[in-house]
N, C-alpha and C. Protein backbone atom coordinates (compact mmCIF):
# COMPACT_ATOMS: atom_id res chain seq x y z
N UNK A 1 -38.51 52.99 -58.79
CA UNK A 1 -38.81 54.40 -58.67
C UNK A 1 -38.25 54.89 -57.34
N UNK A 2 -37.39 55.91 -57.26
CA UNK A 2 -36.72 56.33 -56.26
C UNK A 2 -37.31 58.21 -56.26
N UNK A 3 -37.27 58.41 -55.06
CA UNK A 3 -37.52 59.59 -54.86
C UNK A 3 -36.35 60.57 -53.91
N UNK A 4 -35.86 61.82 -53.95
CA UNK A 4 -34.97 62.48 -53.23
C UNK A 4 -35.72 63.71 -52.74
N UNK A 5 -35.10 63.82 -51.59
CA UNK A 5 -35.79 65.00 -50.44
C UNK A 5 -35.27 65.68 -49.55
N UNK A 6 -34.74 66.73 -49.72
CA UNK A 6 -34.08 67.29 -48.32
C UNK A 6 -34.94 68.50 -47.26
N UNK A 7 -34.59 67.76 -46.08
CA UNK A 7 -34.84 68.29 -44.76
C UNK A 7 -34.33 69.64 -44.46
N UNK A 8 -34.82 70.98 -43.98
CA UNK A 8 -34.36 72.14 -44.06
C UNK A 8 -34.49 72.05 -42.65
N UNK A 9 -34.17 73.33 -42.06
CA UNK A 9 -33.89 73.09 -39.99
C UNK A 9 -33.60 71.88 -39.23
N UNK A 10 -32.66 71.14 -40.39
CA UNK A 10 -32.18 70.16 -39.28
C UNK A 10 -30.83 70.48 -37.75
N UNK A 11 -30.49 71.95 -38.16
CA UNK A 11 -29.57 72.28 -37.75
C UNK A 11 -30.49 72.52 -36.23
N UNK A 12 -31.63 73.23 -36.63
CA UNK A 12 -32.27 73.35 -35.29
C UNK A 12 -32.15 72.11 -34.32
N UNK A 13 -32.71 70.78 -35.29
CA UNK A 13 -32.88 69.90 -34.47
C UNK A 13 -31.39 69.02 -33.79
N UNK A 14 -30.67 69.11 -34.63
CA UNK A 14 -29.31 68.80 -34.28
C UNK A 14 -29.18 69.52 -32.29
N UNK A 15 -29.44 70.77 -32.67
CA UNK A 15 -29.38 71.80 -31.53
C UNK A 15 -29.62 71.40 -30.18
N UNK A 16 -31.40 71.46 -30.68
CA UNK A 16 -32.36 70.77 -29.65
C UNK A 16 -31.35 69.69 -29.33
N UNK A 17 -31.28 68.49 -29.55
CA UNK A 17 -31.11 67.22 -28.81
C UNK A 17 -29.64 67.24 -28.27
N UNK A 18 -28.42 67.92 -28.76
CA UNK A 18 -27.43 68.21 -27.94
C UNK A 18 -27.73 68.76 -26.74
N UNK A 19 -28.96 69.85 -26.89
CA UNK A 19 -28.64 70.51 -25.65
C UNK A 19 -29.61 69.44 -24.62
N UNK A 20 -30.48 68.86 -25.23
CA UNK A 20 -31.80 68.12 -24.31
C UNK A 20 -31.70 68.07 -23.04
N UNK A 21 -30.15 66.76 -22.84
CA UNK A 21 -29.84 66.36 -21.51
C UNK A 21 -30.18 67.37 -19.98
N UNK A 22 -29.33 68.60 -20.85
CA UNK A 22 -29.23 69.82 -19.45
C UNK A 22 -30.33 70.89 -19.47
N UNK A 23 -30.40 71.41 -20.60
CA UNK A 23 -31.44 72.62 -21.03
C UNK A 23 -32.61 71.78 -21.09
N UNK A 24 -32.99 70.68 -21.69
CA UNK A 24 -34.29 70.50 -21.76
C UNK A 24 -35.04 69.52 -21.01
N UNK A 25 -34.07 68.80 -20.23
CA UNK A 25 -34.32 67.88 -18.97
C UNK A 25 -34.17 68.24 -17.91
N UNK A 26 -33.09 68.56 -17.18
CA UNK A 26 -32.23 68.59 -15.82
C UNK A 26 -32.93 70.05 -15.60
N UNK A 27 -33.36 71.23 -16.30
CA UNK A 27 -33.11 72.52 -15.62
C UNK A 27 -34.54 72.54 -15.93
N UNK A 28 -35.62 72.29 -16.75
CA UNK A 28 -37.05 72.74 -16.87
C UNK A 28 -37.81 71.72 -15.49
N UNK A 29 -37.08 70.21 -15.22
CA UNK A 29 -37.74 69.39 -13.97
C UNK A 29 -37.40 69.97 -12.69
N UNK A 30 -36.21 70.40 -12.66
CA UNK A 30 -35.93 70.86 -11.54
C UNK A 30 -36.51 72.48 -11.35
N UNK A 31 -36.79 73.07 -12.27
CA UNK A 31 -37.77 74.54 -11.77
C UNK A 31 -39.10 73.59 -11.53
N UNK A 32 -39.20 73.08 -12.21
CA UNK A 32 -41.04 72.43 -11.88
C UNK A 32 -40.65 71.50 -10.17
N UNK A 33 -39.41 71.05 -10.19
CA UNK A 33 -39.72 70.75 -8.55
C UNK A 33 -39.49 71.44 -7.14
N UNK A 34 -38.99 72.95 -7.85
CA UNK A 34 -38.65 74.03 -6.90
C UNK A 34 -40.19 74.54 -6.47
N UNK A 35 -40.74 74.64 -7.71
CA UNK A 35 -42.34 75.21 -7.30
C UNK A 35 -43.36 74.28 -6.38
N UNK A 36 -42.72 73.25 -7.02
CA UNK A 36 -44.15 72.36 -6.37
C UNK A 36 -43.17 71.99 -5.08
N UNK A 37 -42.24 72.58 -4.32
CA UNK A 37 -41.78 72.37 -2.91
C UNK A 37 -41.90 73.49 -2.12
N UNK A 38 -42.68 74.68 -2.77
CA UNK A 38 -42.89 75.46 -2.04
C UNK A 38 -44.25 75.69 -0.90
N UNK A 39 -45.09 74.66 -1.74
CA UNK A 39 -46.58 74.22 -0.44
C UNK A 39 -46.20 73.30 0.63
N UNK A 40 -44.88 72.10 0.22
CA UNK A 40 -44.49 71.51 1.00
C UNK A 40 -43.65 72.12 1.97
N UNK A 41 -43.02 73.63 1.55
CA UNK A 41 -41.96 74.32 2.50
C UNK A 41 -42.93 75.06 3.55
N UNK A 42 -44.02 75.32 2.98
CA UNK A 42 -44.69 76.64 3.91
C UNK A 42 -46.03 75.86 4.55
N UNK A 43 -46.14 74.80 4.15
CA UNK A 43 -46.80 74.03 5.21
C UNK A 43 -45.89 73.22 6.47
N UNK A 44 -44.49 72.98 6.25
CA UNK A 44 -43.90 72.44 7.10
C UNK A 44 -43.63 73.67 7.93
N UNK A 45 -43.71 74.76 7.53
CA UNK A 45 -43.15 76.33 8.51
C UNK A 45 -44.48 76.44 9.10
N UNK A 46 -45.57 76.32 8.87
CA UNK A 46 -46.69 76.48 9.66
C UNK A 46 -47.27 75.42 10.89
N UNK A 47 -46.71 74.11 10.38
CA UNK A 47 -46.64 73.02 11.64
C UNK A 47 -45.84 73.03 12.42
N UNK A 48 -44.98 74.17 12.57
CA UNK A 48 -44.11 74.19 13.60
C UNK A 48 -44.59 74.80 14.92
N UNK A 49 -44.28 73.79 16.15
CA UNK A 49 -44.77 74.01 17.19
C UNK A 49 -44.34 76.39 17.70
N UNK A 50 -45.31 76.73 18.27
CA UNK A 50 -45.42 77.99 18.29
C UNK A 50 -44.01 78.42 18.78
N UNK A 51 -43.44 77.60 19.97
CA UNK A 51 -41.85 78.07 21.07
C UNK A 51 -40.84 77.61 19.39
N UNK A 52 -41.10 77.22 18.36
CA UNK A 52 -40.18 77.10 17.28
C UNK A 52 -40.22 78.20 16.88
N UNK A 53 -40.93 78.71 16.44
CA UNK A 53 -41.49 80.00 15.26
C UNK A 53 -40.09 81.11 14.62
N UNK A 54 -39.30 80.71 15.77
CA UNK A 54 -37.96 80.78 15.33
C UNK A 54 -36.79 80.07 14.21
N UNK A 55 -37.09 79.13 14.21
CA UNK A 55 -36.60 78.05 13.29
C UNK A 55 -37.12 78.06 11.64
N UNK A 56 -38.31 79.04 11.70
CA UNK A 56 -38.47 79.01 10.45
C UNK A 56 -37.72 79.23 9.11
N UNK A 57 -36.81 79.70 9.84
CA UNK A 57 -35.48 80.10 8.74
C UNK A 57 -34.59 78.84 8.24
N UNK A 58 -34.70 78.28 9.06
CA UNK A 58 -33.91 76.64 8.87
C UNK A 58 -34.40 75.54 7.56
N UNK A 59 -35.86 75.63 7.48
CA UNK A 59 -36.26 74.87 6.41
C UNK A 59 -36.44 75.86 5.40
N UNK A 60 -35.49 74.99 4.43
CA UNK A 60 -35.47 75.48 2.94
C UNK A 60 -35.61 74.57 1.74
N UNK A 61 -35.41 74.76 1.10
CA UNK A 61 -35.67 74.03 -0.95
C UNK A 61 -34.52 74.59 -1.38
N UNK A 62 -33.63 72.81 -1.21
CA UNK A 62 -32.14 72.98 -2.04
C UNK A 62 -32.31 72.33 -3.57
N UNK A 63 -31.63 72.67 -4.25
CA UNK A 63 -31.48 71.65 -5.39
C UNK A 63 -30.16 71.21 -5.80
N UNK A 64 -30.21 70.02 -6.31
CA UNK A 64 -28.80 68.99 -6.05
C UNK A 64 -28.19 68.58 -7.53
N UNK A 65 -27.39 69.05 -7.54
CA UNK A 65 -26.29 68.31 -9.24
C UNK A 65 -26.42 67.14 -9.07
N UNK A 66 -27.20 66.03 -9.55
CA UNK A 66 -26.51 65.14 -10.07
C UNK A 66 -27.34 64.31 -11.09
N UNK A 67 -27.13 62.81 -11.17
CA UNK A 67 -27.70 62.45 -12.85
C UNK A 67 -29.14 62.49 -13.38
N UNK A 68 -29.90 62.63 -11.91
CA UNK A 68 -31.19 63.08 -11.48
C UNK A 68 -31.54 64.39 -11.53
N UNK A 69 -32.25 64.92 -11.81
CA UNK A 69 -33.18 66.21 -11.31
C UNK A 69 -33.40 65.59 -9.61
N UNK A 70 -33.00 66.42 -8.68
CA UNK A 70 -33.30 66.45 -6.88
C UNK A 70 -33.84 67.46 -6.66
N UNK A 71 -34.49 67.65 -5.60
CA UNK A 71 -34.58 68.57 -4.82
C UNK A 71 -34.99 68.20 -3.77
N UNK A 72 -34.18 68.70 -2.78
CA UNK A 72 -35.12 68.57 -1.26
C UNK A 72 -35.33 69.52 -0.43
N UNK A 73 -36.63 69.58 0.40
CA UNK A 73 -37.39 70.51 1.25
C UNK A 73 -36.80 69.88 3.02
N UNK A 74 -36.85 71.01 3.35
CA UNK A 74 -36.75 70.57 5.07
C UNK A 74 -35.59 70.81 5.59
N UNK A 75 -35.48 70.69 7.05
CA UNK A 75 -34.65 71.56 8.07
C UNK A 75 -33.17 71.27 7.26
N UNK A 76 -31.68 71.86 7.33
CA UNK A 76 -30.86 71.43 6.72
C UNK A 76 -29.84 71.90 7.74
N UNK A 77 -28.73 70.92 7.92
CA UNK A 77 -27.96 71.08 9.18
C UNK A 77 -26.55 72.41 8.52
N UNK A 78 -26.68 73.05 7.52
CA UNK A 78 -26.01 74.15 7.41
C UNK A 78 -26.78 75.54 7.65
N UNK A 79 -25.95 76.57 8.10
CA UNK A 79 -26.93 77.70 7.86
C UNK A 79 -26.79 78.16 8.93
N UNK A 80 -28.18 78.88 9.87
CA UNK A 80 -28.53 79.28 10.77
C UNK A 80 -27.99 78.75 12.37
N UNK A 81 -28.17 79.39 13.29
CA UNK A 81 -27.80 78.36 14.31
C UNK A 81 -29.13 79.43 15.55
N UNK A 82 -29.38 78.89 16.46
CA UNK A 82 -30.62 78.91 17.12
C UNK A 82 -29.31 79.78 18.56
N UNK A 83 -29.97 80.32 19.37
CA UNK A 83 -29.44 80.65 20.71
C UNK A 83 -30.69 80.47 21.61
N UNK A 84 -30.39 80.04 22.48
CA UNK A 84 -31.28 80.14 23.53
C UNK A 84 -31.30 81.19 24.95
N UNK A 85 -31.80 80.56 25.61
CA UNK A 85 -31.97 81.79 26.53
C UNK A 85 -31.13 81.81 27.59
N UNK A 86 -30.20 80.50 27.50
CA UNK A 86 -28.81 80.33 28.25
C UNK A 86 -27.95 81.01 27.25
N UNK A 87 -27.85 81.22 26.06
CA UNK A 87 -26.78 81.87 25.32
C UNK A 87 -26.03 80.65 24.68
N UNK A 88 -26.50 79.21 25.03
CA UNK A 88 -26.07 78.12 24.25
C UNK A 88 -26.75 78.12 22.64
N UNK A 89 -25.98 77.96 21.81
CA UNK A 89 -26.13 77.80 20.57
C UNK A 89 -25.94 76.30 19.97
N UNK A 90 -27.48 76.45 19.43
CA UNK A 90 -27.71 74.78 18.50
C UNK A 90 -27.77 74.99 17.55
N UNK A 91 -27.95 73.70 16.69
CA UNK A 91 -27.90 73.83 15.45
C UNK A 91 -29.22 73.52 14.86
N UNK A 92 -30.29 74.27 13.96
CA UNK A 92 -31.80 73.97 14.19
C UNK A 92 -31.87 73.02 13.95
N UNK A 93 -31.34 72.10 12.56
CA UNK A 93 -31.44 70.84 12.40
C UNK A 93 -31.78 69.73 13.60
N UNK A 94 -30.86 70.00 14.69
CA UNK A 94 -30.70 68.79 15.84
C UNK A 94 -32.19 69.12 16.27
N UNK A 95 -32.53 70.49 16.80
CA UNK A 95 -33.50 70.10 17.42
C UNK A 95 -35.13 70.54 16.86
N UNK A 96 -35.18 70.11 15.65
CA UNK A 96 -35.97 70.13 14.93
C UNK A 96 -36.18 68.58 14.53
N UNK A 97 -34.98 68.20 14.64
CA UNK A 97 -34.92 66.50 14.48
C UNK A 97 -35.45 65.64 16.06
N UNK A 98 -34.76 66.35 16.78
CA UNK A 98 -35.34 66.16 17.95
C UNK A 98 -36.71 65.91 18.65
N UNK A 99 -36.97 67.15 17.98
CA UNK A 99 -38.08 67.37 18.50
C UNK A 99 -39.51 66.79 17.62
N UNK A 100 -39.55 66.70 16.45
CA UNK A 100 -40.22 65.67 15.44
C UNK A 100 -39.83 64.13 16.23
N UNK A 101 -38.38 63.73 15.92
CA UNK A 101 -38.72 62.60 16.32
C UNK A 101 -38.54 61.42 17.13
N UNK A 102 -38.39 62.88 18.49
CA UNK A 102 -38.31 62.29 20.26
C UNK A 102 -36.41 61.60 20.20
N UNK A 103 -36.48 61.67 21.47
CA UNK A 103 -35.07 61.33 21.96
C UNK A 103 -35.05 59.94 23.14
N UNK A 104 -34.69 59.43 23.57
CA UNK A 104 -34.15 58.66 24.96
C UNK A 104 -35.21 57.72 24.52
N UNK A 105 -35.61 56.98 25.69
CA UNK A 105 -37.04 56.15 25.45
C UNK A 105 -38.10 56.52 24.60
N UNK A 106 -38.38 57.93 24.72
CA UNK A 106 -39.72 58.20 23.44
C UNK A 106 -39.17 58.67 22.12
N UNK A 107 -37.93 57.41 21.37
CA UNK A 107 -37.86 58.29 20.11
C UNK A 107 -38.76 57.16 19.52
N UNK A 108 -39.19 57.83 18.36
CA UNK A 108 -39.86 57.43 17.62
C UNK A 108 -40.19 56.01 16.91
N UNK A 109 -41.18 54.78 17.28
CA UNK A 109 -40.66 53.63 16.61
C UNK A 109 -40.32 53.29 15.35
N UNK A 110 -41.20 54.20 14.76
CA UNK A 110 -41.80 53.90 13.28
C UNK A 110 -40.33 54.47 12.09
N UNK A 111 -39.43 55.61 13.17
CA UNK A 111 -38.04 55.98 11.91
C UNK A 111 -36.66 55.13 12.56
N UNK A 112 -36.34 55.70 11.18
CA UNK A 112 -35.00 54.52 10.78
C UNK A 112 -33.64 55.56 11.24
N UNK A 113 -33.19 55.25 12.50
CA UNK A 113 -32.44 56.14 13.10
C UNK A 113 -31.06 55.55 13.07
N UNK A 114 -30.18 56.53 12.76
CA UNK A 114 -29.11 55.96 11.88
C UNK A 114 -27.85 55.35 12.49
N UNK A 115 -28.00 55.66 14.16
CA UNK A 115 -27.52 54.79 15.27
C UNK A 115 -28.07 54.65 15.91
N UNK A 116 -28.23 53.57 17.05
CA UNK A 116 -28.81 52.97 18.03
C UNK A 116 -28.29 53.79 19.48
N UNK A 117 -29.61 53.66 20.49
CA UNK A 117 -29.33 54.62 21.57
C UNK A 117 -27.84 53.80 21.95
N UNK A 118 -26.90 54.65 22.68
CA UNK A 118 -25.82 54.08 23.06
C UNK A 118 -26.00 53.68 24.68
N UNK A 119 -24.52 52.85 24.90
CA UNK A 119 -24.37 52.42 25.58
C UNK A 119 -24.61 52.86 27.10
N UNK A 120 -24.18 53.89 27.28
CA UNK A 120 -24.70 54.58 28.55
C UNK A 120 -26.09 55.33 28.57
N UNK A 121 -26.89 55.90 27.67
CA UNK A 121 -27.98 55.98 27.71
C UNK A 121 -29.63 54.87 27.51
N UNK A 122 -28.70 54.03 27.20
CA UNK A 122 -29.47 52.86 26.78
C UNK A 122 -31.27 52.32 28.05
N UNK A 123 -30.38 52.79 29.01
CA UNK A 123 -31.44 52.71 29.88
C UNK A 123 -32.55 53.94 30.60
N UNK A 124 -31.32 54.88 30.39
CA UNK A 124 -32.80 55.99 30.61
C UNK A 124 -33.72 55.90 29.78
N UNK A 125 -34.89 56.56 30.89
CA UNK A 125 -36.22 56.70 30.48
C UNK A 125 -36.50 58.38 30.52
N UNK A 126 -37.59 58.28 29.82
CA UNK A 126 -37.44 59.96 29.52
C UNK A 126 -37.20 60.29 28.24
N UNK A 127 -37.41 61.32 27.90
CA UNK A 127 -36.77 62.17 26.58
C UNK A 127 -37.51 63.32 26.06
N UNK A 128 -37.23 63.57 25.17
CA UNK A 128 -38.56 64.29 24.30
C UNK A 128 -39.49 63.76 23.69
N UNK A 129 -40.60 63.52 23.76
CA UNK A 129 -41.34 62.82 22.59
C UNK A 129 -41.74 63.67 21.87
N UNK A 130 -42.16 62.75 20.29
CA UNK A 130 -41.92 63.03 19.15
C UNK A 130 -43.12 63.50 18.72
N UNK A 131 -42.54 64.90 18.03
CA UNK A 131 -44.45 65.78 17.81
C UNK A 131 -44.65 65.30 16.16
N UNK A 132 -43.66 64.67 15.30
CA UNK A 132 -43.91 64.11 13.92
C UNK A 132 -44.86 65.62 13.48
N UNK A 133 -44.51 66.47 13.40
CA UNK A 133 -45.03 67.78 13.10
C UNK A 133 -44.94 67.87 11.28
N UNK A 134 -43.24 67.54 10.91
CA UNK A 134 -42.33 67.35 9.60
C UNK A 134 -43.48 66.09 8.50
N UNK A 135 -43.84 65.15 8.99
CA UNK A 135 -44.47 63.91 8.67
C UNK A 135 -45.88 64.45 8.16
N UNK A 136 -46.94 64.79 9.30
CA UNK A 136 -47.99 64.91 8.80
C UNK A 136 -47.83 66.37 8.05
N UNK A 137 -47.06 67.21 8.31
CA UNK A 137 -47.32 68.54 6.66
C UNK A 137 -46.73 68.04 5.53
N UNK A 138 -45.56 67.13 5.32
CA UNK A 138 -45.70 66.75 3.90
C UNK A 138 -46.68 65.80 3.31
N UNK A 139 -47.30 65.11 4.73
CA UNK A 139 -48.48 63.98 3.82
C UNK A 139 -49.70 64.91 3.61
N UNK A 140 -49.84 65.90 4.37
CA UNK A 140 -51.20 66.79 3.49
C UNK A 140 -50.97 67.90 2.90
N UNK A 141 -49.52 68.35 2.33
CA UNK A 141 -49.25 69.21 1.25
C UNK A 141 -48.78 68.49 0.38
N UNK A 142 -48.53 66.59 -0.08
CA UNK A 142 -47.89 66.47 -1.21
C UNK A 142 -48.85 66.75 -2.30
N UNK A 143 -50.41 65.85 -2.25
CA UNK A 143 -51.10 66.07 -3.62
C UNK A 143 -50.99 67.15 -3.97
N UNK A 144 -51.14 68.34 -3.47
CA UNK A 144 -51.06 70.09 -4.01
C UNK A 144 -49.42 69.90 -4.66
N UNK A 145 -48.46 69.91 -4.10
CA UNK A 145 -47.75 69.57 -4.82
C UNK A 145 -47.08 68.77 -5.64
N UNK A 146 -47.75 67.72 -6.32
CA UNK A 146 -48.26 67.25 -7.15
C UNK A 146 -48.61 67.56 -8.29
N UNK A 147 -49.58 68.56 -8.09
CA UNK A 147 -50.61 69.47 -8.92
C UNK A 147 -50.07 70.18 -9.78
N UNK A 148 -48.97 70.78 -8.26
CA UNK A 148 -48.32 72.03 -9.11
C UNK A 148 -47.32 71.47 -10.07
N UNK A 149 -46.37 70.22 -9.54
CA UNK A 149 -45.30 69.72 -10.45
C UNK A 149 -46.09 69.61 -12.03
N UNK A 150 -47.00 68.38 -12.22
CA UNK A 150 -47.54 68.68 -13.89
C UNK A 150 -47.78 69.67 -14.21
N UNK A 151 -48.06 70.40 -13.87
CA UNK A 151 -48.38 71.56 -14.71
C UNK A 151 -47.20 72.52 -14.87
N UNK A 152 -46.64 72.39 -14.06
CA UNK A 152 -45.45 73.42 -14.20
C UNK A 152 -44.45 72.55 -14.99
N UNK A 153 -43.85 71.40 -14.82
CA UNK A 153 -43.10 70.42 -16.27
C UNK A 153 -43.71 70.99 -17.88
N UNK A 154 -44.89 70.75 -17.57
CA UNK A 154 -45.09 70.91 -18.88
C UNK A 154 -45.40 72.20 -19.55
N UNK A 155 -45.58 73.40 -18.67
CA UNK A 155 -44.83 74.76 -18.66
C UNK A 155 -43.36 74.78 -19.33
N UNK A 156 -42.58 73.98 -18.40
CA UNK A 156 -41.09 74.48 -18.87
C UNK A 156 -40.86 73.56 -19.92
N UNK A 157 -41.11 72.59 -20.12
CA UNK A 157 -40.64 72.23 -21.21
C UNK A 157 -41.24 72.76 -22.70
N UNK A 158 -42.92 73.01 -22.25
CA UNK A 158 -43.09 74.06 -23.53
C UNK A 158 -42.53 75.05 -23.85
N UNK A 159 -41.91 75.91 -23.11
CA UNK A 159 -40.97 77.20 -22.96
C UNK A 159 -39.30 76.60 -23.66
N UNK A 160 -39.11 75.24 -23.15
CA UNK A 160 -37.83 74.77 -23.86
C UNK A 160 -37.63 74.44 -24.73
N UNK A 161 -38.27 73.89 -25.55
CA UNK A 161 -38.75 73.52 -27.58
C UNK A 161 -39.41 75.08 -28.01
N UNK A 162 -40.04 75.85 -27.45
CA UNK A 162 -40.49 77.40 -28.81
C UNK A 162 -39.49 77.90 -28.33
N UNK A 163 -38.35 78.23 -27.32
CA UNK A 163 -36.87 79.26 -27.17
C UNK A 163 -36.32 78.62 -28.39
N UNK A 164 -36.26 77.12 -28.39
CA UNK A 164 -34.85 76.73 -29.23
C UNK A 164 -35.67 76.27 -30.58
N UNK A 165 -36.87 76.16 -30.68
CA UNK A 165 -37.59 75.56 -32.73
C UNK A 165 -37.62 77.22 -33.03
N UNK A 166 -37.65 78.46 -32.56
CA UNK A 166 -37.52 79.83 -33.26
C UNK A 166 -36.37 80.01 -33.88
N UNK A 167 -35.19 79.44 -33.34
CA UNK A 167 -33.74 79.78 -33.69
C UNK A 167 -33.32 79.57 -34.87
């Protein structure tokens, strides 16, 4: 005993899963990780020491092409540039990096600094020490953002199956 049956809206589903990769993966995770980096952006703008309050323009929420959904929050060495009150111009990145996480003798033990003090500074003492300002606002804004990521994933991806099962 054999039975025959045909499937009607398979064209939909055909649809759906071509597009999945980009439309229904890559672009609904990455809005859900734009949102949930915005408690992590505006808590890192509020730990900034008060003589910064200037720099607030420097940390932003980029998002990144590639095989991943990315995004990252925090100071970014393009963009803005700082003047001071000599009329010398920095770049906020440096001294936002700086200043989180100390220079000369007081940089920081605990980060992974991507060269070693050099040769002629090797022995001064002194520096900036490190206010780790960057550190403790993302460790007490991640759970909130957290929060916000599930719920907002599963926002966009509900929004990405009823746009394209109506069609």
């Amino acid at each position: 005993m054999s039975a025959s049956f045909v499937i009607e809206g398979t064209e939909n589903l055909k649809r759906i899963f071509a597009e999945f990769p980009e439309e229904g993966f890559r672009k609904p995770v990455n809005a859900a990780f734009r949102k949930a980096a915005k408690p992590v952006q505006s808590s890192m703008i509020s730990s900034l020491p008060s003589s910064l309050s200037g720099l607030r323009k420097a940390i932003k929420i980029k998002s990144y092409r590639s095989e991943m959904p990315l995004v990252a929050v925090g100071p970014f060495k393009k963009g803005i540039m700082y003047q001071n009150r000599k009329g010398q111009s920095w770049n906020p990145y440096m001294l936002l990096y700086w200043l989180n996480y100390g220079t000369l003798a007081n940089r920081l033990s605990g980060h992974q600094f991507s060269k070693a003090r050099g040769r002629k500074s090797a022995s001064w003492k002194g520096g900036i020490m490190p206010g780790q300002f960057i550190e403790r606002a993302v460790s007490s804004s991640l759970p909130e953002a957290q929060k916000i990521f599930e719920t907002e994933v599963d926002k966009e991806m509900v929004k990405f199956f009823e746009a394209r099962a109506l069609k």
